[in-house]
N, C-alpha and C. Protein backbone atom coordinates (compact mmCIF):
# COMPACT_ATOMS: atom_id res chain seq x y z
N UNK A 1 -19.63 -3.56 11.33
CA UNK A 1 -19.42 -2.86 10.09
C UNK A 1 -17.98 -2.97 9.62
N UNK A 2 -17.10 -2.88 10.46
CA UNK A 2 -15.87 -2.64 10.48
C UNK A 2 -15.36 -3.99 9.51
N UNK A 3 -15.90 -4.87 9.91
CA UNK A 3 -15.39 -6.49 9.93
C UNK A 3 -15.84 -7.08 8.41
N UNK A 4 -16.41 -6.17 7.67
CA UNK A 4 -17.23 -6.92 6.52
C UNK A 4 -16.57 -6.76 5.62
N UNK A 5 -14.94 -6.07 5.45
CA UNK A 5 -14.39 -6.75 4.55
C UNK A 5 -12.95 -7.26 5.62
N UNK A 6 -12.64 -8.44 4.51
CA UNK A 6 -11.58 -9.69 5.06
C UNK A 6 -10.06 -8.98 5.79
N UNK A 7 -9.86 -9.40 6.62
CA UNK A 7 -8.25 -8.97 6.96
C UNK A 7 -7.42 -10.04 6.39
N UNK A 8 -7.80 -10.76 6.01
CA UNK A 8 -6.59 -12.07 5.56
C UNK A 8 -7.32 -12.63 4.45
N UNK A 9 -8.47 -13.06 4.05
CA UNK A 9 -8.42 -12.87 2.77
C UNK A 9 -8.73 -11.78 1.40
N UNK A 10 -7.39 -12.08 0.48
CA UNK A 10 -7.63 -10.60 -0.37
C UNK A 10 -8.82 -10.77 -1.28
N UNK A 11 -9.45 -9.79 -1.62
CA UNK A 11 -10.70 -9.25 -2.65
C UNK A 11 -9.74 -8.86 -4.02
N UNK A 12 -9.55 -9.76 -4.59
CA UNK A 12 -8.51 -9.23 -5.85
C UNK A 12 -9.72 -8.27 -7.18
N UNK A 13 -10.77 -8.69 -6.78
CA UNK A 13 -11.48 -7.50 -7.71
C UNK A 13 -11.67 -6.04 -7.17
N UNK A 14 -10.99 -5.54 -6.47
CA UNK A 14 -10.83 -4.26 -5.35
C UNK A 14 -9.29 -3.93 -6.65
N UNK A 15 -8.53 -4.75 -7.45
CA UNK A 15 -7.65 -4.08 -8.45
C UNK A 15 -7.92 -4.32 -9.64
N UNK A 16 -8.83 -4.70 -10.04
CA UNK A 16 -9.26 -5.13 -11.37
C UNK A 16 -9.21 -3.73 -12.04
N UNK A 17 -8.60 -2.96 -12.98
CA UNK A 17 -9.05 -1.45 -13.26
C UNK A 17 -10.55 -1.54 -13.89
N UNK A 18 -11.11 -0.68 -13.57
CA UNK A 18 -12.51 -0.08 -14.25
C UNK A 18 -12.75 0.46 -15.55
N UNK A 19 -11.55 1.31 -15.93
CA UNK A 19 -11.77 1.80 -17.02
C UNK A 19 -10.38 1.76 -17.84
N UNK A 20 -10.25 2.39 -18.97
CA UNK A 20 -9.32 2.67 -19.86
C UNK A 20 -8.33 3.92 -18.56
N UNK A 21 -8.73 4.51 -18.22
CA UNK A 21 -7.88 5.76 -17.50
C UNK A 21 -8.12 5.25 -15.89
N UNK A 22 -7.29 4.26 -15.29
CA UNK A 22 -7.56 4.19 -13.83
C UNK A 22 -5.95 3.87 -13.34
N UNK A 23 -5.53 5.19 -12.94
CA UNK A 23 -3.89 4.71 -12.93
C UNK A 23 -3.88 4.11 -11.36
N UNK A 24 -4.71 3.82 -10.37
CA UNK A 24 -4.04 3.49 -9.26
C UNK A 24 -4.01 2.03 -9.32
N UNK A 25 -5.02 1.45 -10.17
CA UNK A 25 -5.23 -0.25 -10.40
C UNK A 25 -4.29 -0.81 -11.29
N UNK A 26 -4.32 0.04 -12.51
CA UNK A 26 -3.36 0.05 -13.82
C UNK A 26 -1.56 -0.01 -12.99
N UNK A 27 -1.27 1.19 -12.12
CA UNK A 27 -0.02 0.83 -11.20
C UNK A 27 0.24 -0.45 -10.71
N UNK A 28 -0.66 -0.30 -9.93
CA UNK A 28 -0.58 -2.06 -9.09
C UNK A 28 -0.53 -3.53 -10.39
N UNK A 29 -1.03 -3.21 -11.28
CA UNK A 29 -1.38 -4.23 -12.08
C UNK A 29 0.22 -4.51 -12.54
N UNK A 30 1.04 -3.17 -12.94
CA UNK A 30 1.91 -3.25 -13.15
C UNK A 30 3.08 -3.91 -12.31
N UNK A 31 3.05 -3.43 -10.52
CA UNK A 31 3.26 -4.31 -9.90
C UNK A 31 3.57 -5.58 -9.66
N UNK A 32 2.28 -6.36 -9.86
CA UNK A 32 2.20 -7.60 -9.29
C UNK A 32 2.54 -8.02 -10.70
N UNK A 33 2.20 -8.02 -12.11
CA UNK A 33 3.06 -8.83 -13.06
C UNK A 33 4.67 -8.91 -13.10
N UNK A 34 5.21 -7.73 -12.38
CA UNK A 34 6.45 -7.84 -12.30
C UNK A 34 6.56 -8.73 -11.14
N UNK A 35 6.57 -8.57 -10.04
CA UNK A 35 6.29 -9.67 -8.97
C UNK A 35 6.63 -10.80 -9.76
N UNK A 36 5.12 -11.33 -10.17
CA UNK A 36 5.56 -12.98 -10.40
C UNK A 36 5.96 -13.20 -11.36
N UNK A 37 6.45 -12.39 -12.49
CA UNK A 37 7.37 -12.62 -13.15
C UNK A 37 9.00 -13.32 -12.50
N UNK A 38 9.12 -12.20 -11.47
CA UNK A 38 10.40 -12.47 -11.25
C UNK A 38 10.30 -13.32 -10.24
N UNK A 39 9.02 -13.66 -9.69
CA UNK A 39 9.46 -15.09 -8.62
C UNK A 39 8.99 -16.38 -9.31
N UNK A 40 8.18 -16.50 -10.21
CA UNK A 40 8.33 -17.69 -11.34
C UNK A 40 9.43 -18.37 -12.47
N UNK A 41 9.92 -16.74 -12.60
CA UNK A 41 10.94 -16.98 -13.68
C UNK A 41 9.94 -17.68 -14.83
N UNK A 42 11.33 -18.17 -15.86
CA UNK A 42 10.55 -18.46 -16.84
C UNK A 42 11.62 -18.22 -18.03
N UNK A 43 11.63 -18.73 -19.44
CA UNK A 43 12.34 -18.92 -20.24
C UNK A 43 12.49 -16.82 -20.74
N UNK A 44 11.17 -16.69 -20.67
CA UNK A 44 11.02 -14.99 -21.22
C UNK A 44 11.10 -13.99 -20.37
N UNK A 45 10.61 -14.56 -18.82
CA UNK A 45 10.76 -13.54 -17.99
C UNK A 45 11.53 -12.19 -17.94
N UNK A 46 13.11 -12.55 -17.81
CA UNK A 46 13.64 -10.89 -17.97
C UNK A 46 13.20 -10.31 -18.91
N UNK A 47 13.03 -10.40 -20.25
CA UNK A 47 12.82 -9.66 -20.93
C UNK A 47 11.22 -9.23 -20.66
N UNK A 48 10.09 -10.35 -20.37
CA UNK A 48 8.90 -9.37 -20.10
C UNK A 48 8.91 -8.56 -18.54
N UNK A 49 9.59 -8.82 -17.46
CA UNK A 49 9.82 -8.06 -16.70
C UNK A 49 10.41 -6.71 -16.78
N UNK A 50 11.15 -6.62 -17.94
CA UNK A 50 11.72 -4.98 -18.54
C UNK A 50 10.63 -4.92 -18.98
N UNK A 51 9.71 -4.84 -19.67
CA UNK A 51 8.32 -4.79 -20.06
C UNK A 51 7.81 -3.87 -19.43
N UNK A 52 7.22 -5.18 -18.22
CA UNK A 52 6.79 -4.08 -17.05
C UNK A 52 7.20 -3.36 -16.13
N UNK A 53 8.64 -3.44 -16.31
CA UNK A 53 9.14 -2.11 -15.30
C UNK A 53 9.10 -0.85 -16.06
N UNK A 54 8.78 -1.08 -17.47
CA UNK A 54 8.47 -0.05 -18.20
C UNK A 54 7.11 0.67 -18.41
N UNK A 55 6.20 -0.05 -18.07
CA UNK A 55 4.73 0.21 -17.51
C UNK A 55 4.86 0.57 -16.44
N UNK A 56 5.24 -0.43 -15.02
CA UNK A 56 5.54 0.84 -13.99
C UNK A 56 5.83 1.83 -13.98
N UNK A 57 7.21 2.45 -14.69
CA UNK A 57 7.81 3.58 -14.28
C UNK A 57 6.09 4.64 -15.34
N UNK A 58 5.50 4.34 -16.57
CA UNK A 58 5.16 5.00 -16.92
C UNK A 58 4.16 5.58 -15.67
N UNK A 59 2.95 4.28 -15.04
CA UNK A 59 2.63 4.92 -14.22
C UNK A 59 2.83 5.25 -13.23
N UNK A 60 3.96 5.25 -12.60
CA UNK A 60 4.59 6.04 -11.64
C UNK A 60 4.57 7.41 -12.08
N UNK A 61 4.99 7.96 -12.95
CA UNK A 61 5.28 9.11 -13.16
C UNK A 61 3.42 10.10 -13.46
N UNK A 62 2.80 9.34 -14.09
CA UNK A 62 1.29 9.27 -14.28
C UNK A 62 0.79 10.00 -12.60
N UNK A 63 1.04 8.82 -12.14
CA UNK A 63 0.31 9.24 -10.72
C UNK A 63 1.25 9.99 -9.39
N UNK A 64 2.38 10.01 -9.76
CA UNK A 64 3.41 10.80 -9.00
C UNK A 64 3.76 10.03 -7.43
N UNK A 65 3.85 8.69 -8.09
CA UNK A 65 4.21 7.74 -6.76
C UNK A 65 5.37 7.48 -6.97
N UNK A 66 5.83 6.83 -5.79
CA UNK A 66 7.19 5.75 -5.91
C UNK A 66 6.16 4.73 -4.91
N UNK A 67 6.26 3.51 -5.26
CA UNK A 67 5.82 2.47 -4.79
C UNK A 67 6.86 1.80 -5.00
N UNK A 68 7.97 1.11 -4.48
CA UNK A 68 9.10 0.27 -4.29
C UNK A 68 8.50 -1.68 -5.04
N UNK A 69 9.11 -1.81 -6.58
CA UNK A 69 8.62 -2.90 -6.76
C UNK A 69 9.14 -4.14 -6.13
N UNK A 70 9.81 -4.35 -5.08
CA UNK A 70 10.08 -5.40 -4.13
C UNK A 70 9.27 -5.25 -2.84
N UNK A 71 8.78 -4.52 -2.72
CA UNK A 71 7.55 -4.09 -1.49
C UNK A 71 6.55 -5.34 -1.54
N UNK A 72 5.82 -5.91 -0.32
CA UNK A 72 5.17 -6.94 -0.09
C UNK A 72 3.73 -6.42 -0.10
N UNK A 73 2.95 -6.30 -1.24
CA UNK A 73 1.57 -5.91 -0.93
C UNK A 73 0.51 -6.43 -1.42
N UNK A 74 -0.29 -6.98 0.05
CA UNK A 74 -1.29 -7.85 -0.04
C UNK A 74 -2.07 -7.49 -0.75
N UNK A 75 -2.99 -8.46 -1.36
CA UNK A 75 -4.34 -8.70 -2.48
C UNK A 75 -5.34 -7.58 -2.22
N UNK A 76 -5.77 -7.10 -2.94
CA UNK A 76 -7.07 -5.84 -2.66
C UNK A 76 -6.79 -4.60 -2.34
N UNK A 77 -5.27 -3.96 -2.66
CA UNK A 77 -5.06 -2.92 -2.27
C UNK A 77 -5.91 -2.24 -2.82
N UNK A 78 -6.76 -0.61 -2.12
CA UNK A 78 -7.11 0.01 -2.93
C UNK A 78 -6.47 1.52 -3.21
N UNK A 79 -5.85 2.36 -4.27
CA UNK A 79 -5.51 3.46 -3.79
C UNK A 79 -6.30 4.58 -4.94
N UNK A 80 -7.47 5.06 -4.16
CA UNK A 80 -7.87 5.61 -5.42
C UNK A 80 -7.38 6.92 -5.75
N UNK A 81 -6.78 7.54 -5.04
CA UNK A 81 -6.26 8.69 -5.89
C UNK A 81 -4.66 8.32 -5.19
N UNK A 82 -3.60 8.21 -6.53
CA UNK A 82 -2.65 7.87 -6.35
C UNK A 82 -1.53 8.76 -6.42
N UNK A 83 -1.54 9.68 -6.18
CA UNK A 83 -0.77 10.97 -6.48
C UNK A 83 0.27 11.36 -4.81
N UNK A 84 1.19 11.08 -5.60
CA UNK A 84 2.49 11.23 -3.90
C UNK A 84 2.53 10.11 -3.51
N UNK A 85 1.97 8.90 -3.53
CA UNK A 85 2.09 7.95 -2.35
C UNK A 85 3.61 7.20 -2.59
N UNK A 86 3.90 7.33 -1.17
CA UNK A 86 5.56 6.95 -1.40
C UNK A 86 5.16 5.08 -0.55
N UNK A 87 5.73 4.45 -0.81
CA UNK A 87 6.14 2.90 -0.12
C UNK A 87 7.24 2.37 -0.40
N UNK A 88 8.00 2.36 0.83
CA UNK A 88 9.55 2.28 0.46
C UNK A 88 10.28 0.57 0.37
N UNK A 89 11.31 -0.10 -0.07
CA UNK A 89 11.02 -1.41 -0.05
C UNK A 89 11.17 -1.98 1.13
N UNK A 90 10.86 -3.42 1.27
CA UNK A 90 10.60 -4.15 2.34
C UNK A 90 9.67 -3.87 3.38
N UNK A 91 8.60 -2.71 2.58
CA UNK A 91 7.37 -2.75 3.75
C UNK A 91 6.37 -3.89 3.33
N UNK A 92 5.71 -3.88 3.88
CA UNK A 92 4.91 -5.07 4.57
C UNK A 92 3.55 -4.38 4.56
N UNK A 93 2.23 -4.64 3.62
CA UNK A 93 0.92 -4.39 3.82
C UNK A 93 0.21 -5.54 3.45
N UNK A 94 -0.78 -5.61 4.07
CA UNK A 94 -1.82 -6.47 4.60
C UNK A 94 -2.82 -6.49 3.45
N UNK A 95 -3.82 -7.46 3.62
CA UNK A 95 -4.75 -7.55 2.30
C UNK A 95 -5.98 -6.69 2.81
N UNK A 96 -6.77 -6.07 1.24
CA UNK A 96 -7.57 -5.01 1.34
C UNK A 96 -7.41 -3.75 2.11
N UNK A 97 -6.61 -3.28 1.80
CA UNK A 97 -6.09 -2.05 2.42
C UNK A 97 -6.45 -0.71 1.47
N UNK A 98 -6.57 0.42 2.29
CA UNK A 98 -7.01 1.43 1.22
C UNK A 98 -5.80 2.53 1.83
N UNK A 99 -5.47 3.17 0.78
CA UNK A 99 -4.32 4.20 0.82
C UNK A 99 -4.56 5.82 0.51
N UNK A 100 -5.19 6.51 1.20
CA UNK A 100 -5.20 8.05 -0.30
C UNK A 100 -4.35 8.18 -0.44
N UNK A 101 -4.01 9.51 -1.42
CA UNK A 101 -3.19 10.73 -1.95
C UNK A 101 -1.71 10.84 -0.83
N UNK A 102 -0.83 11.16 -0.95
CA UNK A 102 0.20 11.71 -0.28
C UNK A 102 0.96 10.79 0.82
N UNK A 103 -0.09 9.53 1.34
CA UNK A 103 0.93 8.75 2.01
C UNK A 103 2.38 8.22 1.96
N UNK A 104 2.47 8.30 3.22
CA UNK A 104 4.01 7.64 2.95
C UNK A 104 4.39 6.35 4.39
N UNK A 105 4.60 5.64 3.46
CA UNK A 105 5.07 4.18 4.81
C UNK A 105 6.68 4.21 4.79
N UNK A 106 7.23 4.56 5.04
CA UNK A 106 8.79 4.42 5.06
C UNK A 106 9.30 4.16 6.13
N UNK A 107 10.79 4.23 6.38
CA UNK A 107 11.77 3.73 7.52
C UNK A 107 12.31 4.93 8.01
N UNK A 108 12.99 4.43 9.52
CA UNK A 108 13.32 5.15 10.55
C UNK A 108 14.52 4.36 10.74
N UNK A 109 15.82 5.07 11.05
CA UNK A 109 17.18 4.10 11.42
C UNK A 109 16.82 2.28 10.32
N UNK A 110 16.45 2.23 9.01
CA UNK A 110 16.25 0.86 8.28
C UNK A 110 15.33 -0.07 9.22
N UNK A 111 14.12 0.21 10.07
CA UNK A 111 13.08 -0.31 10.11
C UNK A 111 11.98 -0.21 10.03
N UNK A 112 11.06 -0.73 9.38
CA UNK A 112 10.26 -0.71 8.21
C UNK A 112 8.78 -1.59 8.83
N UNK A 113 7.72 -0.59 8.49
CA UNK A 113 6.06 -0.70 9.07
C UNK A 113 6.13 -1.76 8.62
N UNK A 114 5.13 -2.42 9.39
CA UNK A 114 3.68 -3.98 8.84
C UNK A 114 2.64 -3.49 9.13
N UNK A 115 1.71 -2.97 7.70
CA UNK A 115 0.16 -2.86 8.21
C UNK A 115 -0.47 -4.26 7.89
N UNK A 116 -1.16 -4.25 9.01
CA UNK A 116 -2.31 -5.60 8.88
C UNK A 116 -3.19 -5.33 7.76
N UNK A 117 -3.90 -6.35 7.32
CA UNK A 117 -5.55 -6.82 7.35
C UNK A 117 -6.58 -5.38 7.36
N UNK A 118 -6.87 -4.92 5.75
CA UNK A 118 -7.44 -4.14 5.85
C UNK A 118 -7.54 -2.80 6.74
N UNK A 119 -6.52 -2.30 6.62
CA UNK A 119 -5.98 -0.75 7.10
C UNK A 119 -6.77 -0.02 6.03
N UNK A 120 -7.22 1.50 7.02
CA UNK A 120 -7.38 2.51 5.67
C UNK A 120 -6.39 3.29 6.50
N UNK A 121 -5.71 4.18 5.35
CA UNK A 121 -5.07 5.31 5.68
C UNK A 121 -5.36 6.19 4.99
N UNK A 122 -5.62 7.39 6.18
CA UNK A 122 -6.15 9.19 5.31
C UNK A 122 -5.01 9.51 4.87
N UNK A 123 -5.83 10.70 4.14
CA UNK A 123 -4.43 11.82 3.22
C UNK A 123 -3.66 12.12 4.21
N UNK A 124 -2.16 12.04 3.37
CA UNK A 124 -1.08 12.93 4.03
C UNK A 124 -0.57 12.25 5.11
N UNK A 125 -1.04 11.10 5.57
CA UNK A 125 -0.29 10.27 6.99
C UNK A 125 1.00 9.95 6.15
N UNK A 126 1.54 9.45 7.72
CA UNK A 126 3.48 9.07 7.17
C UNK A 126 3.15 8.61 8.51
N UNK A 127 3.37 6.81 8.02
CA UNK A 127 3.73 5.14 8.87
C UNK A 127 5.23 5.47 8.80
N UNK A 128 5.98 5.79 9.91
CA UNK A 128 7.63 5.72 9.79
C UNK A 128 8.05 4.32 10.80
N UNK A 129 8.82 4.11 10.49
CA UNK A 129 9.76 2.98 11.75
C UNK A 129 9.05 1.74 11.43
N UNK A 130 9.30 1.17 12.74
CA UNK A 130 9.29 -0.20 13.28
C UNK A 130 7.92 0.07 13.92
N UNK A 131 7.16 -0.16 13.40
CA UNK A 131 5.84 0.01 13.66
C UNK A 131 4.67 -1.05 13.25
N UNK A 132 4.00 -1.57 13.64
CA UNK A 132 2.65 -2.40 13.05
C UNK A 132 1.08 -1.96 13.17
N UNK A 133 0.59 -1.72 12.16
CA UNK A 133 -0.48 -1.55 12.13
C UNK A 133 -1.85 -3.06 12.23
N UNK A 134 -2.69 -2.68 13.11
CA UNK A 134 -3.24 -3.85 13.58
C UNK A 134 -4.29 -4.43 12.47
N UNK A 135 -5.02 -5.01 12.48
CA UNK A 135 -6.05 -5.13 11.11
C UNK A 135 -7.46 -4.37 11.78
N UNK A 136 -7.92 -3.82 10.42
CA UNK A 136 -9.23 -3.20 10.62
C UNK A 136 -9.00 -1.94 11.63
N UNK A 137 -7.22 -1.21 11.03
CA UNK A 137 -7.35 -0.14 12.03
C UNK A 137 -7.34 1.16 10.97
N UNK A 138 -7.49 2.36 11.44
CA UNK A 138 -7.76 3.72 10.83
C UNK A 138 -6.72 4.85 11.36
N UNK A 139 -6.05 5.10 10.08
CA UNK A 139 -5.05 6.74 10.50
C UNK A 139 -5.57 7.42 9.77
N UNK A 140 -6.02 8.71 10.76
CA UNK A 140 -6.43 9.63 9.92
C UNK A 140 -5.51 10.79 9.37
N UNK A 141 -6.18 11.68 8.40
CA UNK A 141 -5.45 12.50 7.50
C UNK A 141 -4.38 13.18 8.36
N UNK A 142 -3.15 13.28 7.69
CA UNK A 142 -2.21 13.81 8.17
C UNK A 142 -1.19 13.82 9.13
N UNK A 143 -1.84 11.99 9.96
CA UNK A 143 -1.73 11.84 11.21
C UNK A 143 0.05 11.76 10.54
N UNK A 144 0.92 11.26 11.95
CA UNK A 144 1.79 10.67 12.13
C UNK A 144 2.58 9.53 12.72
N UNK A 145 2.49 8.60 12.27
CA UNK A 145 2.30 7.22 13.25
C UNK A 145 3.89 6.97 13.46
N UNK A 146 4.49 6.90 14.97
CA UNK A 146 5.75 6.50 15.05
C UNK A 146 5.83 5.66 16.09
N UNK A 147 4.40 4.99 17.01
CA UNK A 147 4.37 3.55 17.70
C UNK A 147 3.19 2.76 16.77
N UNK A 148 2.67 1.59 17.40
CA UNK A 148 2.31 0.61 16.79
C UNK A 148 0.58 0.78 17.15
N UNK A 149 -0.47 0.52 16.62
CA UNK A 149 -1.33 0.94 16.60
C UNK A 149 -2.42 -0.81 16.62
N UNK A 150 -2.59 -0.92 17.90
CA UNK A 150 -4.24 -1.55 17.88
C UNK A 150 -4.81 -2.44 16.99
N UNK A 151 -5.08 -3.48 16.73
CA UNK A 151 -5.94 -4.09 15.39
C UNK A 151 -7.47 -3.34 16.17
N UNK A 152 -8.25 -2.50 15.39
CA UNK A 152 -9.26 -1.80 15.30
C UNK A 152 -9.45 -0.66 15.76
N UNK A 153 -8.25 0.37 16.24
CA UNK A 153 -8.22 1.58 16.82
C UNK A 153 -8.19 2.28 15.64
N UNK A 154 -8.46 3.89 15.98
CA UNK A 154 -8.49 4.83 15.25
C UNK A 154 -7.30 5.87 15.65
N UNK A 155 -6.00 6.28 15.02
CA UNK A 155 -5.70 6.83 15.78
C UNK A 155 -5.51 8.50 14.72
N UNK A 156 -5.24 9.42 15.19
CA UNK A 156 -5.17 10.68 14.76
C UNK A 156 -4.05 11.81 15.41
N UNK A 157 -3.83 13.17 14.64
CA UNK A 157 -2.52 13.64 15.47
C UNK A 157 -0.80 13.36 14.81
N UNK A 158 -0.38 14.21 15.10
CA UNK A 158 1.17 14.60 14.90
C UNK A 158 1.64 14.87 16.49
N UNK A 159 1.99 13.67 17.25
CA UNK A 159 2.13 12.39 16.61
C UNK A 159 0.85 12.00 16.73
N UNK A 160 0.63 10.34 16.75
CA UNK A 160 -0.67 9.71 16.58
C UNK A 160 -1.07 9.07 17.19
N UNK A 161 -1.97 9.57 17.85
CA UNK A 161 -2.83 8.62 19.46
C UNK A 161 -3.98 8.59 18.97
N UNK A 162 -4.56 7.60 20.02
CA UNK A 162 -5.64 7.01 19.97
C UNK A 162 -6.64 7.67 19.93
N UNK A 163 -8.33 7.61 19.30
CA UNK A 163 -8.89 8.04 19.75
C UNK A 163 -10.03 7.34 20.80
N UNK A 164 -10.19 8.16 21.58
CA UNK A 164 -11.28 7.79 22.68
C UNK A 164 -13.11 7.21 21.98
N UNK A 165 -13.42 5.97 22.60
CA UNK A 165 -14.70 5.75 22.06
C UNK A 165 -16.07 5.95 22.88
C-alpha cells in the first residue's frame, strides 16, 4: 500500500490547483515559476520573477506560511491545508510528499533536514537539524524529529521514536 505512490518519480498533477480558491497549490505554483525563472534566466526574467515574488508573498500571507523560495522541493508536493507551515532555506524534500497545517522543517546549529521520496508529515511536527527522512516514511502529529528516521518507519513522540509493528 505504502509503495503505490513514487518516491523518485514526481506526480506533478498532485499541484495542479483544483479550483479558483486553492492556496496550497496556487503557493507552490508560485514557487516553482519563480524557481525556473531564475535558473533559466531569460531576457524578461527579473522583471517576471518580481511578478511572482509578488504572488508568493500574496499567498504566503493567504495561508500564513513562510516557505523559503530557494528551498529544494520535489514534484508532487501536497499541502492541503497550508496555514503555519514554516520551510526554511536550503531544505531538501523529496517528490510526492504531503505536509499538514503547522509544520516546520528548519535548522539546528545551520543544519538542515532531507526528507526522502514521499514523506507524509502530521500536524504540528518540527523536522529540526541534520536529519534525513527515509522515503515512504510517516511523522506523526506533533511529533518531534531530532535523529534520522528509516525509509518506511513510522515514528511519533516529543522526541520521536519509532513505532513498534
Amino acid at each position: 500500500m505504502m509503495n503505490d505512490i513514487s518516491a523518485q518519480i514526481p506526480d506533478w498533477s498532485r499541484e495542479v490547483p483544483r479550483k479558483f480558491w486553492d492556496p496550497g497549490r496556487k503557493l507552490l505554483r508560485a514557487i516553482r515559476n519563480y524557481q525556473a525563472l531564475k535558473k533559466n534566466g531569460g531576457l524578461f526574467a527579473g522583471l517576471r520573477s518580481k511578478y511572482w515574488v509578488l504572488i508568493y508573498r500574496f499567498w504566503s500571507v493567504v495561508c500564513g506560511a513562510e516557505i523559503d523560495l530557494t528551498c529544494d522541493i520535489g514534484g508532487g508536493l501536497l499541502i492541503p491545508h497550508p496555514n503555519g507551515i514554516v520551510i526554511r532555506p536550503r531544505v531538501t524534500i523529496g517528490p510526492n510528499c504531503l505536509l499538514f497545517q503547522q509544520v516546520t522543517i528548519g535548522t539546528i546549529d545551520g543544519k538542515f533536514p532531507i526528507i526522502g521520496g514521499h514523506v507524509d508529515i502530521g500536524a504540528g511536527a518540527k523536522i529540526l537539524g541534520d536529519v534525513t527522512l527515509g522515503d515512504h516514511c510517516r511523522v506523526g502529529a506533533n511529533a518531534v524529529v531530532l535523529d534520522s528516521v528509516k525509509p518506511g518507519d513510522t515514528v511519533v513522540g516529543i522526541p520521536a521514536k519509532p513505532v513498534r509493528k
